[in-house]
Protein backbone atom coordinates (compact mmCIF):
# COMPACT_ATOMS: atom_id res chain seq x y z
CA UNK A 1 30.20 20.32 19.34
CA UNK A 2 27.03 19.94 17.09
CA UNK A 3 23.69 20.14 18.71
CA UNK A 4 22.90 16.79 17.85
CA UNK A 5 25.42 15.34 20.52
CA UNK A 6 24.80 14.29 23.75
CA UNK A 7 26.14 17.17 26.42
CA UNK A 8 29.65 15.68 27.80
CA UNK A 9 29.44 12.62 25.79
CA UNK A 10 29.78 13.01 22.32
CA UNK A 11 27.53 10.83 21.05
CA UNK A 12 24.34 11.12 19.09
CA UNK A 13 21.28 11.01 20.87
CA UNK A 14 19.43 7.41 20.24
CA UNK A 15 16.19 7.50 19.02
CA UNK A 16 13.46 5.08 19.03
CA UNK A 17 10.74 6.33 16.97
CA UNK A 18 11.57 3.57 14.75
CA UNK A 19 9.90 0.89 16.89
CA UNK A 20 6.40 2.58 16.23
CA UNK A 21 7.65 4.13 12.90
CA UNK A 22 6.41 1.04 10.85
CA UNK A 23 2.82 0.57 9.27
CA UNK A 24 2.29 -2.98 7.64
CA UNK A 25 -0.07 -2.81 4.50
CA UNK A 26 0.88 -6.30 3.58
CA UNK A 27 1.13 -9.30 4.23
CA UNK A 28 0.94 -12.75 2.32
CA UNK A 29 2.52 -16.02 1.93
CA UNK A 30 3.14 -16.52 -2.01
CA UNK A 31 2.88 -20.29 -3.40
CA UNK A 32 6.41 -19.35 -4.56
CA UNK A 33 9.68 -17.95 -5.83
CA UNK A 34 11.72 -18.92 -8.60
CA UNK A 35 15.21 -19.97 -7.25
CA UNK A 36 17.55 -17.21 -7.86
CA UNK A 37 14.72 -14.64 -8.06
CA UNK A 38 15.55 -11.02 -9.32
CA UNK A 39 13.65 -8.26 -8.20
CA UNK A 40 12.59 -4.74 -9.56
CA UNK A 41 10.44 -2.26 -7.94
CA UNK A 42 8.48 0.06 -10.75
CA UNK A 43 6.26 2.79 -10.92
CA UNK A 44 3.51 2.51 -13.04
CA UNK A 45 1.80 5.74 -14.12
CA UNK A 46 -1.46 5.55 -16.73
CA UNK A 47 -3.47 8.33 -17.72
CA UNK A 48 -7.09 9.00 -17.03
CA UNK A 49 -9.49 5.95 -18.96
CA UNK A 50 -6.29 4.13 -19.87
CA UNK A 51 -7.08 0.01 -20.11
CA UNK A 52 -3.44 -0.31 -19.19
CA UNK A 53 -1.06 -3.40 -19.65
CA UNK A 54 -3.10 -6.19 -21.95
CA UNK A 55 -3.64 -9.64 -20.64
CA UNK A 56 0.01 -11.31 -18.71
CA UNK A 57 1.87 -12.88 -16.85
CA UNK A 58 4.67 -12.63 -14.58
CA UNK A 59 7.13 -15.75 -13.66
CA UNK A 60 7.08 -14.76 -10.06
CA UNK A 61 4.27 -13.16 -7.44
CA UNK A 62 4.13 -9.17 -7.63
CA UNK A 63 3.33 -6.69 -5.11
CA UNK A 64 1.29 -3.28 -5.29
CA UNK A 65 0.63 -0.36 -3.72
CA UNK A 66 -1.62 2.14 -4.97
CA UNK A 67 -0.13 5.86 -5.03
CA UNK A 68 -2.90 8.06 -6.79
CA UNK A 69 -5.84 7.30 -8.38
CA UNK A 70 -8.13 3.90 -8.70
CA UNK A 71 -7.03 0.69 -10.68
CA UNK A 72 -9.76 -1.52 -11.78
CA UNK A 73 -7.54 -4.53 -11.35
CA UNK A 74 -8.25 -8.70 -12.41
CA UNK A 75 -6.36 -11.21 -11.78
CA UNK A 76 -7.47 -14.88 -13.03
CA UNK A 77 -9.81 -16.69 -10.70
CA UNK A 78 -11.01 -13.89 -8.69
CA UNK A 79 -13.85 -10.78 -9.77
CA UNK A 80 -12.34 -7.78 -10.83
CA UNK A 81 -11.78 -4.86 -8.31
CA UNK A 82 -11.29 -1.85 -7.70
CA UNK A 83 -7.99 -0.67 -5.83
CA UNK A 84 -7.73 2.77 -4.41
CA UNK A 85 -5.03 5.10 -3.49
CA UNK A 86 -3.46 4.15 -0.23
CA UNK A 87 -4.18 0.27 -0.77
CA UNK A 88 -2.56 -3.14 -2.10
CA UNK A 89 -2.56 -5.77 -3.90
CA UNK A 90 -0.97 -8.68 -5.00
CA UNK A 91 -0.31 -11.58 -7.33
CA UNK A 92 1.19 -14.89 -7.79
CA UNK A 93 2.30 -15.06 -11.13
CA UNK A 94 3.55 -18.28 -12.36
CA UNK A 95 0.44 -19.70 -14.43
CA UNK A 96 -2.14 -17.22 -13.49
CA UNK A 97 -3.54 -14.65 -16.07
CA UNK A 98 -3.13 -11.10 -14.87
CA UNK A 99 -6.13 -9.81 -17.10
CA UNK A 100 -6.46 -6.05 -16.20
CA UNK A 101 -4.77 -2.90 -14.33
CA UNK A 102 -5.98 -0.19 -15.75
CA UNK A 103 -7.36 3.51 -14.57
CA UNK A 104 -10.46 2.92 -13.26
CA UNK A 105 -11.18 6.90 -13.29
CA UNK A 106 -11.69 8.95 -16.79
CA UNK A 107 -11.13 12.58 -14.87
CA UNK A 108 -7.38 11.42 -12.48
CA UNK A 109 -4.47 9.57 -13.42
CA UNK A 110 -3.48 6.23 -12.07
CA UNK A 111 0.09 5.59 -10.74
CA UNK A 112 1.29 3.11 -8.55
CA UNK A 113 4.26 0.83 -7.58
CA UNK A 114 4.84 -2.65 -7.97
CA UNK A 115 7.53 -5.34 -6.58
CA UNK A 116 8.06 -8.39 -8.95
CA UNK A 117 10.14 -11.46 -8.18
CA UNK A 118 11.00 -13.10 -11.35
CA UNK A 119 13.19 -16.08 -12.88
CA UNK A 120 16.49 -14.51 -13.49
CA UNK A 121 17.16 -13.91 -16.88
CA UNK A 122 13.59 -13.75 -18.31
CA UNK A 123 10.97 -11.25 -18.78
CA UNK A 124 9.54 -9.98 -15.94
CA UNK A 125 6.10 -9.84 -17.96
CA UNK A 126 4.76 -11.53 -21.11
CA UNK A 127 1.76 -10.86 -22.87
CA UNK A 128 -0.94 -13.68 -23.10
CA UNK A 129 -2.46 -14.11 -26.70
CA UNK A 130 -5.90 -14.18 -27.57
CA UNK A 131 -5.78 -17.90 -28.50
CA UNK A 132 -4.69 -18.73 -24.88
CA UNK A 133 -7.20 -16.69 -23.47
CA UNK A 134 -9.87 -18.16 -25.16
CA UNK A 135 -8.79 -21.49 -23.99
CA UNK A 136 -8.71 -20.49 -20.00
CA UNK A 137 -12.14 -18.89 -20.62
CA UNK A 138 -13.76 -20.79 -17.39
CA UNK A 139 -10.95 -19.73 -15.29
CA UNK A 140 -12.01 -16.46 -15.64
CA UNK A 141 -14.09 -15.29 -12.56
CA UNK A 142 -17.70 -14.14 -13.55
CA UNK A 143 -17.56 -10.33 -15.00
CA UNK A 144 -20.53 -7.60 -13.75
């Protein structure tokens, strides 16, 4: 009999380390998700100084989690930020401007790992062009 039976019994001991076991880091209500969503969970990894992914948009809300490293990180209508290892973040996508998530650290590497929920059949990201951006200038929050 292995160890990991019960004595007399044979079944495997029950554990409940799993009703403490979770952490939530978090939690938000997104305006919404496109009907028949896909999903993909990605890594991201940039190296030390790198800008990172130009000025986008996603068709559904993303979620983040910070690995290693700091991402200086700017989503339209709220001030930049910085996000550090062992935090989140989050966007709506849709309409909104994602306008930076780069390595906010010259001397460590960034990487961390995003959910998206997209519209099936369509890029999960698309760049935004510079006339576009000029345009939604004022929806920009205020930069340092």
């Amino acid at each position: 009999m292995p160890d990991t039976d019960l004595p007399h019994t044979g079944q495997h001991p029950k554990s409940t380390v799993w009703q403490t076991a979770v952490t939530v880091l978090q939690e938000v209500e997104p305006p919404f998700v496109p009907a028949g969503a896909h999903a993909m969970t990605l890594v991201i990894e940039y190296p030390p100084g790198d800008p990172g992914t130009p000025p986008h948009r996603h068709t559904g809300p993303a979620f983040g989690y910070v690995l290693e490293g700091e991402m200086l990180l700017e989503i339209e209508g709220d001030p930049e930020r910085v996000v550090r290892a062992g935090e989140t973040f989050w966007e709506p996508g849709g309409d909104v401007i994602h306008y930076q998530d780069g390595n906010h650290r010259d001397d460590v590497p960034l990487r961390f790992t995003v959910t998206m929920l997209g519209a099936p059949g369509g890029p999960m990201l698309t760049l935004v062009d510079d006339e576009e951006l000029v345009r939604r200038r004022d929806r920009r929050a205020p930069r340092p």
